[in-house]
Protein backbone atom coordinates (compact mmCIF):
# COMPACT_ATOMS: atom_id res chain seq x y z
CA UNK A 1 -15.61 -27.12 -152.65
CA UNK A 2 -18.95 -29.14 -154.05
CA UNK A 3 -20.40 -25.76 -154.57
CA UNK A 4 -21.77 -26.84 -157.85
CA UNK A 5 -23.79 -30.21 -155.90
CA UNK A 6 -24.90 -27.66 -153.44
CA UNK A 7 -26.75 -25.38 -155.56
CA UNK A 8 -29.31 -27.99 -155.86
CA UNK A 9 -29.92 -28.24 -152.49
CA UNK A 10 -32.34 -25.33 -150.34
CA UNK A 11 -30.57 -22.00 -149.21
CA UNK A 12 -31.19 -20.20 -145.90
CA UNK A 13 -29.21 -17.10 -144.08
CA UNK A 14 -28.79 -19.08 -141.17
CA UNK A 15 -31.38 -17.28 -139.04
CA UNK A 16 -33.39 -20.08 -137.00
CA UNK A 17 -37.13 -19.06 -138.97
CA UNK A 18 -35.70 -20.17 -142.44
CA UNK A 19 -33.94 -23.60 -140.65
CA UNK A 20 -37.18 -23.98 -138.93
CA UNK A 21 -39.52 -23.96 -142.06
CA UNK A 22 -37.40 -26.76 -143.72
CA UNK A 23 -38.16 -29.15 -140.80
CA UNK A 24 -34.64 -31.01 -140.36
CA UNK A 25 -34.40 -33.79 -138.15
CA UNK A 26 -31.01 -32.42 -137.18
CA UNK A 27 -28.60 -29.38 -137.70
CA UNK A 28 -25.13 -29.65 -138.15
CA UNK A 29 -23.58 -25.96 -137.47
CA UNK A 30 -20.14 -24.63 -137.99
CA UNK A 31 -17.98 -23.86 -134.46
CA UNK A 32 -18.44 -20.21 -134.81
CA UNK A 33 -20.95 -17.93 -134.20
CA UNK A 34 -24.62 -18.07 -134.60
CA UNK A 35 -25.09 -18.89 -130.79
CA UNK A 36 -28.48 -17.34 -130.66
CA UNK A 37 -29.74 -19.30 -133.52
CA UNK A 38 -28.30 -22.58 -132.87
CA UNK A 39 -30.07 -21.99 -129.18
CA UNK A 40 -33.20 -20.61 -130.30
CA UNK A 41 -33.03 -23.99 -132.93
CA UNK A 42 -32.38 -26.37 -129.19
CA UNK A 43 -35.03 -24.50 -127.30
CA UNK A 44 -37.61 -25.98 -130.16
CA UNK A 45 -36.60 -29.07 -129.52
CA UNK A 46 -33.90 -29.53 -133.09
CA UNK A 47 -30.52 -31.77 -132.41
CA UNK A 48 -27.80 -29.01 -133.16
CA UNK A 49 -24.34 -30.63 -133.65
CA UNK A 50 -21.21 -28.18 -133.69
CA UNK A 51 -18.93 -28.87 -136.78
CA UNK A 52 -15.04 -27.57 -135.25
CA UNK A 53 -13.04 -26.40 -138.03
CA UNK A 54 -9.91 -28.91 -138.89
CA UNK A 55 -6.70 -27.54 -137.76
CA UNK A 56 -4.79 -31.13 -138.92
CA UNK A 57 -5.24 -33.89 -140.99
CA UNK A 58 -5.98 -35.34 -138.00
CA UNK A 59 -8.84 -33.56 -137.65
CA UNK A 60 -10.00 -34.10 -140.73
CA UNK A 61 -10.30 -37.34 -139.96
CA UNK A 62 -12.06 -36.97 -137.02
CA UNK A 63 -14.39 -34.60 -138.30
CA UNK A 64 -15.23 -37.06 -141.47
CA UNK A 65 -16.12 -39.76 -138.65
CA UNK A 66 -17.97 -37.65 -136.60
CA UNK A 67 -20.56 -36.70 -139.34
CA UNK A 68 -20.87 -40.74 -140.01
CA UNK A 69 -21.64 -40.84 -136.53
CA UNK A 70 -24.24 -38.17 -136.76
CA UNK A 71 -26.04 -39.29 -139.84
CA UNK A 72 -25.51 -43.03 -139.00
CA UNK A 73 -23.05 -43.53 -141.68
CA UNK A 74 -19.79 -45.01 -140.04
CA UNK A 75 -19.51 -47.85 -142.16
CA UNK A 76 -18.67 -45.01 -145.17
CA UNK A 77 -17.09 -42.22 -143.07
CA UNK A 78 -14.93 -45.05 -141.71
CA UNK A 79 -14.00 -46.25 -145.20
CA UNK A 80 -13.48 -42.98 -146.81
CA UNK A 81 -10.61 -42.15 -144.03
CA UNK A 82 -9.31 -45.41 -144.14
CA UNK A 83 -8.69 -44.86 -148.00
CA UNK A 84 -7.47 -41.08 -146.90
CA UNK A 85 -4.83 -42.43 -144.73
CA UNK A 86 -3.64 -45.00 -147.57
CA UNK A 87 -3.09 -42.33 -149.90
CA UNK A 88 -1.04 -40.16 -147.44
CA UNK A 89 0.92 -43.51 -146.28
CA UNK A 90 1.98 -43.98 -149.79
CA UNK A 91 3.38 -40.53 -150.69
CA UNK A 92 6.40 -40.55 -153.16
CA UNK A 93 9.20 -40.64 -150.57
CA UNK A 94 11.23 -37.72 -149.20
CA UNK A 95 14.70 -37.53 -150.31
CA UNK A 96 17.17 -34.40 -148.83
CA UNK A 97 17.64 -31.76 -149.41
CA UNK A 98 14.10 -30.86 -148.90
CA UNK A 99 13.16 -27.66 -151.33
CA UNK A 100 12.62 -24.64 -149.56
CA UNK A 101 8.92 -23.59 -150.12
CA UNK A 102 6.53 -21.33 -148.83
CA UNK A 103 2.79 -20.91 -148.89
CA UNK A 104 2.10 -17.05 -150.36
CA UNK A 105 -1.62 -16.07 -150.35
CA UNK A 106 -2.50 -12.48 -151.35
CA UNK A 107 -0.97 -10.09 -149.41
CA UNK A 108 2.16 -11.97 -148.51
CA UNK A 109 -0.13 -13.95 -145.86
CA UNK A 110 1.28 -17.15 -145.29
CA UNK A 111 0.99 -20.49 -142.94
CA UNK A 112 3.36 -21.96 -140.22
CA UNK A 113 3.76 -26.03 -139.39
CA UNK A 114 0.68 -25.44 -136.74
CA UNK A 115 -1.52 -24.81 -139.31
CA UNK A 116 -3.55 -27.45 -142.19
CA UNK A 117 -1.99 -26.23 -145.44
CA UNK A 118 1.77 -26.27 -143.47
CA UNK A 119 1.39 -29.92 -142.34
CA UNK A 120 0.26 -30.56 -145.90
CA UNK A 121 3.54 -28.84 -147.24
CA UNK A 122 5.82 -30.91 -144.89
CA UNK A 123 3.82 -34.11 -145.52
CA UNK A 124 4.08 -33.52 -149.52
CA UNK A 125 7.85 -33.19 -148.45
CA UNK A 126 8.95 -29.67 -148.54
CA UNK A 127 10.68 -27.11 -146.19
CA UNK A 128 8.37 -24.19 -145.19
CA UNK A 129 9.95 -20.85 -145.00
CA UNK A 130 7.56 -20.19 -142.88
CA UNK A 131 9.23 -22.45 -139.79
CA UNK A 132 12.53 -20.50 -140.66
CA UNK A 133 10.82 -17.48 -139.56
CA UNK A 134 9.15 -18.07 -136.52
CA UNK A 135 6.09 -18.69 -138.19
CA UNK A 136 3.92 -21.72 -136.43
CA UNK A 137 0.28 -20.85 -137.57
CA UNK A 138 -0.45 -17.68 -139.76
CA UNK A 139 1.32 -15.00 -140.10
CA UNK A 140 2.84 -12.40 -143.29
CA UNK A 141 5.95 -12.52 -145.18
CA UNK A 142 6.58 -9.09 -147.11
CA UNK A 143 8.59 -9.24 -150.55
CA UNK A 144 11.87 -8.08 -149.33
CA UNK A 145 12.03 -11.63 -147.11
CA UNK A 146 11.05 -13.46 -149.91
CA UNK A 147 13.52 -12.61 -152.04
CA UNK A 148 16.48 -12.37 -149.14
CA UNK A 149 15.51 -15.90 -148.49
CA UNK A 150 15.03 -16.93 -151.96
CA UNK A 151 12.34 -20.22 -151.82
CA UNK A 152 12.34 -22.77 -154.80
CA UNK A 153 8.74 -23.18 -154.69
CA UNK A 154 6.01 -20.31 -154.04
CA UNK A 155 2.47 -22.45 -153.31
CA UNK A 156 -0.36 -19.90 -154.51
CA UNK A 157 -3.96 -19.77 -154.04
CA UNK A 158 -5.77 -17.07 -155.97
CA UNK A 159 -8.76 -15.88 -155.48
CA UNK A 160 -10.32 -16.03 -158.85
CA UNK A 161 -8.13 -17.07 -162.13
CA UNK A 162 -7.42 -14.23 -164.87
CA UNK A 163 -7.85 -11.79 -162.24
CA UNK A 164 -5.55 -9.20 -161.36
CA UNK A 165 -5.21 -6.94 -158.06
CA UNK A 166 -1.78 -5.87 -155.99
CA UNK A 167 -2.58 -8.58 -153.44
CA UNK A 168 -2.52 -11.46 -155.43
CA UNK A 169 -0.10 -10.39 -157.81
CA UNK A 170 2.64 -10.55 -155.70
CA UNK A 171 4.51 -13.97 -156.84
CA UNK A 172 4.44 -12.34 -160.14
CA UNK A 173 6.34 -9.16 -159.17
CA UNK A 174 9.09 -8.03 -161.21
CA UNK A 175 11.48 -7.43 -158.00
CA UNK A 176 11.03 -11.56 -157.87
CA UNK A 177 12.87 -12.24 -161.26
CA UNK A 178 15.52 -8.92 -160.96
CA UNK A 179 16.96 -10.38 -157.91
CA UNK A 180 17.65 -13.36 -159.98
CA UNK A 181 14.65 -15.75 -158.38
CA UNK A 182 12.64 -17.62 -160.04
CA UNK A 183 10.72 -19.94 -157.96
CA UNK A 184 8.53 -22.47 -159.62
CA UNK A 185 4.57 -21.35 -158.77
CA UNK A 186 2.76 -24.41 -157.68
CA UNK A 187 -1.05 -23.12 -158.06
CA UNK A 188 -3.87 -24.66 -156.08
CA UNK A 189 -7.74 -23.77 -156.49
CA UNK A 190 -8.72 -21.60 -153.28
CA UNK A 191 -11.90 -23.38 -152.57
CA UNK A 192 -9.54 -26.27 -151.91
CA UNK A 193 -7.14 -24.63 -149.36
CA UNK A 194 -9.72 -22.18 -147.50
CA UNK A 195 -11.52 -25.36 -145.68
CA UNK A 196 -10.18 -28.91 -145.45
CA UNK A 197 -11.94 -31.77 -146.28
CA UNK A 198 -10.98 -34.91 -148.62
CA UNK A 199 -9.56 -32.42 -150.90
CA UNK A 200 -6.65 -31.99 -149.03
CA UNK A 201 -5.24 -35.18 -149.47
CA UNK A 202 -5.82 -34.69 -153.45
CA UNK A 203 -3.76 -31.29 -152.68
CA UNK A 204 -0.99 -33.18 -150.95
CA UNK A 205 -0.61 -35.66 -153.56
CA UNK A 206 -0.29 -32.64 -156.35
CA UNK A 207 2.55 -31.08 -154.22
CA UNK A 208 4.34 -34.54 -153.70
CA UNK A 209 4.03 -35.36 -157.63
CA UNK A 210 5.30 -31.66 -158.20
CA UNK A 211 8.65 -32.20 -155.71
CA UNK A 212 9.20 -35.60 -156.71
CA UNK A 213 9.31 -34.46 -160.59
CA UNK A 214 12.01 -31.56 -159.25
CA UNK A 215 14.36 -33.76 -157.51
CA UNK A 216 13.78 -36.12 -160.78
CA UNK A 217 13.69 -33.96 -163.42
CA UNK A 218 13.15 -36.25 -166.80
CA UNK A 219 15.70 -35.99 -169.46
């Protein structure tokens, strides 16, 4: 997500000699793979600290205050949830019916109320197909359900803008608008949906602000 801030900073490919040569007081490593490295990186004496990947705003949380922990900065990890947690307390309200929505990445992948991005529907205050179909973390939804179930809202995450392929062209497929459907396409930028982070609460907002201004259409 801060891709751009992080091309400033040094590069490695994760093998320990490269981590080494930069001389870090500690490592921070992600919760898969890379067990030989991160115990080669131990074995010379380096703090390595596993990262787990956030499942739930919850965890996002966590993790945030876990990294203040590790880099002595809980006064400001602390803070930055506690203004998280405001902005998710004070979500426009949700009214019934709830629309009907579903998460459609390329391929007809999409995400069940166990996952991140499915708690972030139902907190922004939609219905996710998803649930309807037995869905609870990740699974695939082809276009003949999509269109027998007939969502309001499609949430879509391409790739790369301007692009085209069969995989991520599928909320735009002709069989949507023949059947008579025409769900509204609520885009968000992939490098905001692939990891969490303080993001997701910016993503939240956008899908509350775009339900709210459905049930409330101005005249």
């Amino acid at each position: 997500y801060h891709h751009r801030r992080a091309a400033s900073y040094a590069q490695t490919q994760r093998n320990a000699e490269e981590v080494l040569a930069l001389a870090p007081t500690r490592v921070i490593a992600s919760s898969y793979g890379q067990e030989h490295t991160i115990a080669l990186l131990r074995q010379q004496g380096l703090t390595v600290d596993k990262m787990p990947i956030a499942e739930t705003l919850e965890q996002v949380y966590e993790n945030i205050e876990q990294i203040g922990d590790w880099l002595g900065q809980q006064t400001r990890s602390h803070a930055l949830v506690a203004r998280l947690k405001d902005r998710v307390a004070t979500l426009p309200e949700t009214t019934s019916p709830t629309p009907l929505a579903v998460i459609y990445d390329a391929n007809g992948y999409t995400v069940g109320a166990q996952s991140l991005r499915g708690q972030m529907l139902e907190l922004a205050g939609f219905h996710n197909l998803a649930s309807d179909l037995g869905i609870g973390n990740y699974g695939k939804i082809n276009l003949e359900t999509l269109i027998a179930r007939r969502p309001e809202v499609i949430v879509d995450s391409p790739f790369s803008s301007d692009t085209w392929s069969r995989a991520q062209a599928l909320p735009k497929h002709p069989a949507l608008r023949r059947s008579g459907l025409a769900p509204q396409v609520i885009p968000l930028v992939v490098n905001s949906t692939i990891c969490a982070g303080p993001w997701t609460v910016d993503n939240i907002e956008t899908l509350a602000k775009f339900r709210l201004s459905m049930q409330n259409p101005q005249p």
